[in-house]
N, C-alpha and C. Protein backbone atom coordinates (compact mmCIF):
# COMPACT_ATOMS: atom_id res chain seq x y z
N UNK A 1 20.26 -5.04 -1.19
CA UNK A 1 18.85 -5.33 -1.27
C UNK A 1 18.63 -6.74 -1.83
N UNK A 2 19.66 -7.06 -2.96
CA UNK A 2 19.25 -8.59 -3.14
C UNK A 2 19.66 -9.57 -2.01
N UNK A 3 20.31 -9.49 -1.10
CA UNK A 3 20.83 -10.27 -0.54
C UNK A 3 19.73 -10.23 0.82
N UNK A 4 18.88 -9.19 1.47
CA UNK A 4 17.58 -9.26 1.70
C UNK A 4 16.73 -9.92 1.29
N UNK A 5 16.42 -9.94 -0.16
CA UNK A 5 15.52 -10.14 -0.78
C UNK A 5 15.66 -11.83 -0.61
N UNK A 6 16.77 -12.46 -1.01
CA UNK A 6 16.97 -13.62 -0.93
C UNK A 6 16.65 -14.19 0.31
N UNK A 7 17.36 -13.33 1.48
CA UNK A 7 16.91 -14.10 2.87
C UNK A 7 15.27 -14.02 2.90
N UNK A 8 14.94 -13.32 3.01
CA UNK A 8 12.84 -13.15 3.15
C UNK A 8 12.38 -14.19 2.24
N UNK A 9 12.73 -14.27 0.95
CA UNK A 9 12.08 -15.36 0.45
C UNK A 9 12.44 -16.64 0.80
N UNK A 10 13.82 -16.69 1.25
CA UNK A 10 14.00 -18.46 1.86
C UNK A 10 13.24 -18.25 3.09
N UNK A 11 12.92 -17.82 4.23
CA UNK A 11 12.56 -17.61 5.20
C UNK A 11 11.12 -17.59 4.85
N UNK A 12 10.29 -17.44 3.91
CA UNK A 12 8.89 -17.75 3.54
C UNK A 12 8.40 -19.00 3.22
N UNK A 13 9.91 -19.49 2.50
CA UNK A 13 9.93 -21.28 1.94
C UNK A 13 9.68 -21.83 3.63
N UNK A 14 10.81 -21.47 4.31
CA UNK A 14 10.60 -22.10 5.45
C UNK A 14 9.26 -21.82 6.35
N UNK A 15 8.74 -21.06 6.60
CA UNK A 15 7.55 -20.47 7.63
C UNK A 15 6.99 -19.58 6.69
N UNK A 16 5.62 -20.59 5.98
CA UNK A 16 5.36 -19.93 4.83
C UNK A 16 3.98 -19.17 5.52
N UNK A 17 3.93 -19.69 6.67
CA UNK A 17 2.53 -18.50 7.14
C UNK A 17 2.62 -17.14 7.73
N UNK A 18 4.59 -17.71 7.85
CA UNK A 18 5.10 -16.16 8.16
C UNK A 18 4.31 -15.15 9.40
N UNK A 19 4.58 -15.77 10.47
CA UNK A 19 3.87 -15.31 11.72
C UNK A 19 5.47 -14.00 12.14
N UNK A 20 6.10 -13.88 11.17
CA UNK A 20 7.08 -12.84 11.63
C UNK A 20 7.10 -11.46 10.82
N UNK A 21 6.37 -11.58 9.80
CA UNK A 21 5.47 -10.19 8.67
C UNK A 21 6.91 -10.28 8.20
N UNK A 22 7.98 -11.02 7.29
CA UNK A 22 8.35 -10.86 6.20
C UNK A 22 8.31 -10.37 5.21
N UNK A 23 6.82 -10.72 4.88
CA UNK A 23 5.97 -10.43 3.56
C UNK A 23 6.17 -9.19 3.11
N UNK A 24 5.66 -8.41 4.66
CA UNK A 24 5.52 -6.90 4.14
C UNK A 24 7.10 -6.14 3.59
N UNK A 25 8.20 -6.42 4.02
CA UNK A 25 9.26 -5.96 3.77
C UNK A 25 9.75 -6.62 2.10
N UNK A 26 9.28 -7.92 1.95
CA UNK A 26 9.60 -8.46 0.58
C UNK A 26 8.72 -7.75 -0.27
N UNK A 27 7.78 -7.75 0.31
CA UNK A 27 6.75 -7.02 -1.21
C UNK A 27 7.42 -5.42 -1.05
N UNK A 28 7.76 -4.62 0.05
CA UNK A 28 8.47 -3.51 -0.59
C UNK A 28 9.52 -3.61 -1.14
N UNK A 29 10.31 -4.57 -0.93
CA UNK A 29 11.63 -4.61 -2.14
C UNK A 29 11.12 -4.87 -3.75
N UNK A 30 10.42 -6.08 -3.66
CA UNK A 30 9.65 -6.05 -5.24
C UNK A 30 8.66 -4.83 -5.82
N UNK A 31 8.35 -4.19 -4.87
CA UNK A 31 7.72 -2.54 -5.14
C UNK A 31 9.25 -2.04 -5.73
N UNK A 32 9.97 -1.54 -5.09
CA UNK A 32 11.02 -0.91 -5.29
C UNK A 32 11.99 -1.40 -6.62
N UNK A 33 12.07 -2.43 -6.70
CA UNK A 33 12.45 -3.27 -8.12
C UNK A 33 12.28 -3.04 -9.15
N UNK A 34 10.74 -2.95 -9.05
CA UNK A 34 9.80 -3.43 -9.97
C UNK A 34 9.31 -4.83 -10.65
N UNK A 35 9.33 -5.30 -9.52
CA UNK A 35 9.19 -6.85 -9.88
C UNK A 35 7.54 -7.00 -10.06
N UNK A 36 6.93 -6.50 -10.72
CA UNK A 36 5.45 -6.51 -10.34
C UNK A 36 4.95 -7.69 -10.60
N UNK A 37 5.45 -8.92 -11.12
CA UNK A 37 4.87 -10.31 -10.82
C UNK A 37 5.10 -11.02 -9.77
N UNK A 38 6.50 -11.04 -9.24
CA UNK A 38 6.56 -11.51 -7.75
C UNK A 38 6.02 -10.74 -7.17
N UNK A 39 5.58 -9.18 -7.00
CA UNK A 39 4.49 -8.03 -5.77
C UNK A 39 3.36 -9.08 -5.77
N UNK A 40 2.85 -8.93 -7.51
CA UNK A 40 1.00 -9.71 -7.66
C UNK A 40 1.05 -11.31 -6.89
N UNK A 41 1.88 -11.87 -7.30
CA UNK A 41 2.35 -13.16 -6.23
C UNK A 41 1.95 -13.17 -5.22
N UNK A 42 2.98 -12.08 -4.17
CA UNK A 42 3.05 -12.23 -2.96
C UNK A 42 1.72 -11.75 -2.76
N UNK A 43 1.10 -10.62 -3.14
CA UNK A 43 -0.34 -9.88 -2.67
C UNK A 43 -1.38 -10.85 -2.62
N UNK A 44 -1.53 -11.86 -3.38
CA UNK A 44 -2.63 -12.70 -3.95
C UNK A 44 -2.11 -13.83 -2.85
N UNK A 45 -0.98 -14.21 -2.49
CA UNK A 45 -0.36 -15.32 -1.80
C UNK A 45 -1.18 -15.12 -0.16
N UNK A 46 -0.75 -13.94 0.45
CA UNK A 46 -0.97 -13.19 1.48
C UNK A 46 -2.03 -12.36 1.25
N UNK A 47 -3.51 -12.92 0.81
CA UNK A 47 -4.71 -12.26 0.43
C UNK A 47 -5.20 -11.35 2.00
N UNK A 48 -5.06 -10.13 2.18
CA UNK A 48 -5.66 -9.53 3.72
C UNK A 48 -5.56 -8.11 3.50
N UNK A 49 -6.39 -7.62 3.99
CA UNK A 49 -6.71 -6.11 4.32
C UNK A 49 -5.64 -5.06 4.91
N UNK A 50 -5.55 -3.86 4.65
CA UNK A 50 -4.28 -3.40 5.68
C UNK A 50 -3.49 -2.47 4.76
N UNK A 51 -3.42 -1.01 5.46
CA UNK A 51 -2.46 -0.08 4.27
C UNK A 51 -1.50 -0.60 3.51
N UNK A 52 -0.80 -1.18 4.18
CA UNK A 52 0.48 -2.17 3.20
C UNK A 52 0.05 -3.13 2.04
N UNK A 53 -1.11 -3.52 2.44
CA UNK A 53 -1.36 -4.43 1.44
C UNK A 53 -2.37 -3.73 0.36
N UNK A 54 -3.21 -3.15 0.74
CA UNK A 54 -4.11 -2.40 -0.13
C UNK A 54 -3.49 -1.42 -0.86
N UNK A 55 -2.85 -0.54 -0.42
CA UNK A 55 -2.20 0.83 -1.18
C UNK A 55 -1.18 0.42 -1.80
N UNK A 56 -0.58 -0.84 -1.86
CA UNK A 56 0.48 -1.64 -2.72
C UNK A 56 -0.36 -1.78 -3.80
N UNK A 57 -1.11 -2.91 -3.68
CA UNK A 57 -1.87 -3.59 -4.28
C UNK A 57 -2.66 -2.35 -5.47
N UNK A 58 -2.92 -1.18 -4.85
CA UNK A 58 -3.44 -0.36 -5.78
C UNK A 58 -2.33 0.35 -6.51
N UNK A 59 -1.71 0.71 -6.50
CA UNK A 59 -0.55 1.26 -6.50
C UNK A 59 0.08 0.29 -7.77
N UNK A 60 0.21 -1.16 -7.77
CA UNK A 60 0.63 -2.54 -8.38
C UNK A 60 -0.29 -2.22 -9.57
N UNK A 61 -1.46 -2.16 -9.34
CA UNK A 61 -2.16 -2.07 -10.67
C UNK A 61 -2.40 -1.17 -11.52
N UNK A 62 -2.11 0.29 -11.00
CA UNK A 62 -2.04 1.43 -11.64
C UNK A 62 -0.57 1.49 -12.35
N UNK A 63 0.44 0.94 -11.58
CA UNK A 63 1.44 1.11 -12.33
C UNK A 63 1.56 -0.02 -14.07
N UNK A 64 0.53 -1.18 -13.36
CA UNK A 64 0.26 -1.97 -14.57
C UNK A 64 -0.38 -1.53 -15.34
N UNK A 65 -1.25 -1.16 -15.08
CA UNK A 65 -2.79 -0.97 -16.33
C UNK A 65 -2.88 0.77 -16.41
N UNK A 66 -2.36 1.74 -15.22
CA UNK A 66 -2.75 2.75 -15.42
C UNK A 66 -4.43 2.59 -14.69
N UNK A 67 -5.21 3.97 -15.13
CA UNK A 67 -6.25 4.51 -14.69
C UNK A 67 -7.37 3.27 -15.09
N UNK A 68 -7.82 2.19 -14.35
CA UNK A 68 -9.33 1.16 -15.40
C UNK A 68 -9.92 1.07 -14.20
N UNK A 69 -11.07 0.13 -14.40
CA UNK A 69 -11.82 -0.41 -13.68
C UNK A 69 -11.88 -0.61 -12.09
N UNK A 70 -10.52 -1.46 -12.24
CA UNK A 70 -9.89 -2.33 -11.54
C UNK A 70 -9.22 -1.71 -10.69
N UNK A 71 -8.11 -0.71 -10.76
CA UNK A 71 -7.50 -0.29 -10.59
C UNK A 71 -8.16 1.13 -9.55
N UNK A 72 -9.00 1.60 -9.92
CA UNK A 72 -9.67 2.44 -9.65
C UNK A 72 -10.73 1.80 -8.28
N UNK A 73 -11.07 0.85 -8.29
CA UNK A 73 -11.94 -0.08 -7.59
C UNK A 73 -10.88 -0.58 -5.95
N UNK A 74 -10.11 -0.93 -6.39
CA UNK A 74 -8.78 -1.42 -5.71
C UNK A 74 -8.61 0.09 -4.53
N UNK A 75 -8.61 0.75 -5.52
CA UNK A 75 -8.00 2.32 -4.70
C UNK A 75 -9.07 2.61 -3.59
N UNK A 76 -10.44 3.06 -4.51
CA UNK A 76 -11.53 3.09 -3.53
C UNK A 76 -11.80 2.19 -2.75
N UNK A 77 -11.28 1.31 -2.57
CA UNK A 77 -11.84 0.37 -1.35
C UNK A 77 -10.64 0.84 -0.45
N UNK A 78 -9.20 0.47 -0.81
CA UNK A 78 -8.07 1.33 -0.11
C UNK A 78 -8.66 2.26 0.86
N UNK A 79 -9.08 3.50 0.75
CA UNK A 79 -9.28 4.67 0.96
C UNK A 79 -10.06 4.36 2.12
N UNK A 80 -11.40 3.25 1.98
CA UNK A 80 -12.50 3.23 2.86
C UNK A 80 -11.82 1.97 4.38
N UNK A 81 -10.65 1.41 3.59
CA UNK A 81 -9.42 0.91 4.79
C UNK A 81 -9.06 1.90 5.69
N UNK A 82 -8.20 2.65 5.27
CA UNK A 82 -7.55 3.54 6.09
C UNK A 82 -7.46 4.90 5.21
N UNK A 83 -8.46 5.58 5.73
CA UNK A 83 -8.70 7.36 4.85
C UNK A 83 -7.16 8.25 5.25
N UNK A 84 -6.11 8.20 5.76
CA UNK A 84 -5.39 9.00 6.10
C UNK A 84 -3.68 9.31 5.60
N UNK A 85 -4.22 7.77 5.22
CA UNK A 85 -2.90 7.76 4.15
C UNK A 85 -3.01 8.68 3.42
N UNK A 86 -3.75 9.13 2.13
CA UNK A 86 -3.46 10.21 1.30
C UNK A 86 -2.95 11.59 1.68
N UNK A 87 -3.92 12.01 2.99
CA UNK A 87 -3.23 13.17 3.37
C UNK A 87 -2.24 13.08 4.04
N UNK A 88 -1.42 12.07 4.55
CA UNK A 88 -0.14 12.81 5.14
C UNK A 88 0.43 13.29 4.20
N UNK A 89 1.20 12.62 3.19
CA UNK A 89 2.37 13.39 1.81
C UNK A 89 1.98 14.27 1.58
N UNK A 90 0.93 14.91 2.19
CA UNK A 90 0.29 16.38 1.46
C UNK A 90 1.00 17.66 2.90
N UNK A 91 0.69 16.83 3.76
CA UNK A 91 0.63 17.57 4.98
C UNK A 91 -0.65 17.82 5.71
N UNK A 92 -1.38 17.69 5.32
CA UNK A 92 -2.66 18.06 5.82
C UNK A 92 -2.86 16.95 6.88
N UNK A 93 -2.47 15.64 7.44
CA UNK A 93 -2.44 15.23 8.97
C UNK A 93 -0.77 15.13 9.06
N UNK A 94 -0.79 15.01 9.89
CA UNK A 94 0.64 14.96 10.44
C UNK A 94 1.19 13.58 10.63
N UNK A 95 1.94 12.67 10.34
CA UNK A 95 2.13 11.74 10.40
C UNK A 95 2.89 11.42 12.13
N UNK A 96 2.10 10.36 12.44
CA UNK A 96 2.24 10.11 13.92
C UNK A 96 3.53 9.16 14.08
N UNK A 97 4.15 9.53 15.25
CA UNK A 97 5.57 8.72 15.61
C UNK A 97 5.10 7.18 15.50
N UNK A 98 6.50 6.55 15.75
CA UNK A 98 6.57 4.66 15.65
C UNK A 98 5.82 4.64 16.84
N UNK A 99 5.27 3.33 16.48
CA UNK A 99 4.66 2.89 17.69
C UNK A 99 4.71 1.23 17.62
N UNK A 100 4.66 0.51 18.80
CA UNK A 100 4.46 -0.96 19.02
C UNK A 100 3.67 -1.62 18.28
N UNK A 101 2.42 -0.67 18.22
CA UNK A 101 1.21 -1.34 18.16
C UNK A 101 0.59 -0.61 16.91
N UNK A 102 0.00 -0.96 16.11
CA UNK A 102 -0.64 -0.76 14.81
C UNK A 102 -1.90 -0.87 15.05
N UNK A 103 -2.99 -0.27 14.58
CA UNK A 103 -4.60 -0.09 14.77
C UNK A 103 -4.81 0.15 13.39
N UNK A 104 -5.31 -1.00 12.87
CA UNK A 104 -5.92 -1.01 11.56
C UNK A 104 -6.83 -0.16 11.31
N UNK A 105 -6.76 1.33 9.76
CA UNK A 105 -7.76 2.14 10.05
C UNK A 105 -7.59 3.54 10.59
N UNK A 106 -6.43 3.59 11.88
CA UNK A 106 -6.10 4.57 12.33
C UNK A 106 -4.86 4.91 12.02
N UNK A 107 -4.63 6.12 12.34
CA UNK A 107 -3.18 7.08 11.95
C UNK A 107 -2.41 6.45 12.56
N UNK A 108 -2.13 5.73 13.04
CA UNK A 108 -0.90 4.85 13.59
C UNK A 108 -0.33 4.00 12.24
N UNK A 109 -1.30 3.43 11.84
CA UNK A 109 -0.94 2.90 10.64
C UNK A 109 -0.44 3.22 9.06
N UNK A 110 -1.51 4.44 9.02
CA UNK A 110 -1.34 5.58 7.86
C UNK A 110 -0.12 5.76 8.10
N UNK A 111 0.67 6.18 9.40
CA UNK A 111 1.89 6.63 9.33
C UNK A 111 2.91 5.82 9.11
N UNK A 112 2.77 4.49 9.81
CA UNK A 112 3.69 3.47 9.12
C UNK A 112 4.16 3.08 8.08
N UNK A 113 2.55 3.04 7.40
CA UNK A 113 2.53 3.17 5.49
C UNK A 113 3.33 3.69 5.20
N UNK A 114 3.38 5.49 5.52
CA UNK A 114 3.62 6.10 4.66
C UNK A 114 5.47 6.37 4.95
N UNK A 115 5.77 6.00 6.07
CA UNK A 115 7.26 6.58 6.67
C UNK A 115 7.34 4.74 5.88
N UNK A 116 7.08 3.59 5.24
CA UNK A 116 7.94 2.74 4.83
C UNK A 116 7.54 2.72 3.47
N UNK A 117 6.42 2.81 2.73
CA UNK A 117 6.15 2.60 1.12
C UNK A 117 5.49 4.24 0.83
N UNK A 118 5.79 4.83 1.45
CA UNK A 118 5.51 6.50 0.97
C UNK A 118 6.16 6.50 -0.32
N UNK A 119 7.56 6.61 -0.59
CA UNK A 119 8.31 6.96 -1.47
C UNK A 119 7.87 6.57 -2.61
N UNK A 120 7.15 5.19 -2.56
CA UNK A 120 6.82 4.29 -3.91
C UNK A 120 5.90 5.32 -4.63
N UNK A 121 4.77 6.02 -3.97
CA UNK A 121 3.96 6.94 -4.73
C UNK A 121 4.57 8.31 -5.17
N UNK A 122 5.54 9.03 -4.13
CA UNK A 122 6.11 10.29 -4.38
C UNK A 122 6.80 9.81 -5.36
N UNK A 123 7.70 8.99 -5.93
CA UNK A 123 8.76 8.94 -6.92
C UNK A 123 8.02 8.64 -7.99
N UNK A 124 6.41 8.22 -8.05
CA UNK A 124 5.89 8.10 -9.44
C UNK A 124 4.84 9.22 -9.39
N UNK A 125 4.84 10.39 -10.24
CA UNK A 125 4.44 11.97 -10.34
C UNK A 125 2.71 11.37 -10.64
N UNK A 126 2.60 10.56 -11.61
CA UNK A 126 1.12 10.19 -12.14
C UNK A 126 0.63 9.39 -11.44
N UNK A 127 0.79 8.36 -10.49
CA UNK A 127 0.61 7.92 -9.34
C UNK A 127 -0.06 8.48 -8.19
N UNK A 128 0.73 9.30 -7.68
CA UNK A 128 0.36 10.69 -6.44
C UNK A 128 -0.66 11.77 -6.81
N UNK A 129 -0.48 11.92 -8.34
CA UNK A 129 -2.04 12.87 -8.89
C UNK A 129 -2.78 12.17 -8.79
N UNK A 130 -3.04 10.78 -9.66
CA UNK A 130 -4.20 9.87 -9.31
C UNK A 130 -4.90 9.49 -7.99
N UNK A 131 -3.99 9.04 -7.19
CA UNK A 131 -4.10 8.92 -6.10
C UNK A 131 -5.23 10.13 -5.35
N UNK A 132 -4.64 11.35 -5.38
CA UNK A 132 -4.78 12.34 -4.70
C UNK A 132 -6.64 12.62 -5.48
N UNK A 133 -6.15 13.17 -6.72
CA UNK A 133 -7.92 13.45 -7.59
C UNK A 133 -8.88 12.28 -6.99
N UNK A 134 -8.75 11.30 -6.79
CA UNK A 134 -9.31 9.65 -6.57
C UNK A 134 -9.64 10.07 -5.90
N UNK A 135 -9.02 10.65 -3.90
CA UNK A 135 -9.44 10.50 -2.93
C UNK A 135 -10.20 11.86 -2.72
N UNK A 136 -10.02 13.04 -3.45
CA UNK A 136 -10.80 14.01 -3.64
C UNK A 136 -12.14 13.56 -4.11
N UNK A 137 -12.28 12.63 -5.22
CA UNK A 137 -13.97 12.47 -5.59
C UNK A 137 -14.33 11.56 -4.74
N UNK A 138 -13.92 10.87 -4.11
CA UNK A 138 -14.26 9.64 -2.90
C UNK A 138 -14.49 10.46 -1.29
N UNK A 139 -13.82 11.61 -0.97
CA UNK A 139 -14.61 12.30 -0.46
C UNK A 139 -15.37 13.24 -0.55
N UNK A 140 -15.82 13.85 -1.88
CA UNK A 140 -17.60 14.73 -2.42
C UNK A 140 -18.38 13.76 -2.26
N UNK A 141 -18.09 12.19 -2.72
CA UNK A 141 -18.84 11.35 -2.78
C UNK A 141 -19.64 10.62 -1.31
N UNK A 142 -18.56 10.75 -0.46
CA UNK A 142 -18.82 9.78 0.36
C UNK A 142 -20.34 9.99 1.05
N UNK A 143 -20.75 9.29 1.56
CA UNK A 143 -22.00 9.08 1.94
C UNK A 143 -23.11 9.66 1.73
N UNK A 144 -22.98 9.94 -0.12
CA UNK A 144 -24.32 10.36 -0.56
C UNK A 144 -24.46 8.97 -1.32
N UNK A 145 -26.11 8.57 -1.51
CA UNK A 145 -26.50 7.50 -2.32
C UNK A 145 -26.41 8.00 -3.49
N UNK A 146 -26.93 7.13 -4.61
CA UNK A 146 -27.44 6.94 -5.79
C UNK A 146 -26.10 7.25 -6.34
């Protein structure tokens, strides 16, 4: 893994706009690490929308700070990205085969998420509860005002 890790980051020095999605495979090795200042780096570097980046990114800050503001804010917007991530690890959708093509939003993607940075939430127990209670009050909530 370090010897990955090393190639992706020289390969970012070189083609730092990275039209080849590097990124996403480096920020799961620094997930997996625990490098959470090179993750916040790369996330903030590569500022964009997208299960990989959002459910990291929330995920990054809960493991920092735990349950705040922020963290909590991060998630709920997550959720209103792509709603389907939470339930696959549960079972309740079924996670859909590889595919070419990714559709931001849809289960094509949820499933990608979850068959490459799934593990990051299952291997942290307070993580996957949070997660899970979160997307439970985010859907009682959803589209009532006030």
């Amino acid at each position: 893994m370090d010897e990955a890790k090393n190639i992706y980051e020289e390969l970012l020095e070189l083609n730092p706009d990275d039209n080849q999605g590097v990124r996403y495979s480096l920020l799961l090795i620094y997930m997996i690490e625990g490098s959470a200042n090179k993750a916040e780096e790369l996330l903030n570097t590569y500022d964009e929308d997208g299960a990989d980046w959002d459910y990291n990114r929330s995920l990054l800050l809960f493991r920092k700070s735990g349950v705040t503001i922020e963290s909590k804010t991060a998630l709920r917007k997550t959720f209103s990205s792509n709603i389907y991530v939470p339930a696959m690890p549960a079972g309740a959708v079924d996670i859909p085969g590889t595919s070419n093509y990714i559709t931001p939003g849809q289960p094509d993607e949820a499933g990608s998420y979850v068959r490459s940075c799934g593990a990051l939430w299952l291997d942290n127990e307070e993580a996957i509860k949070w997660m899970i209670e979160e997307f439970e009050q985010y859907l009682t909530h959803r589209g009532k005002v006030g």
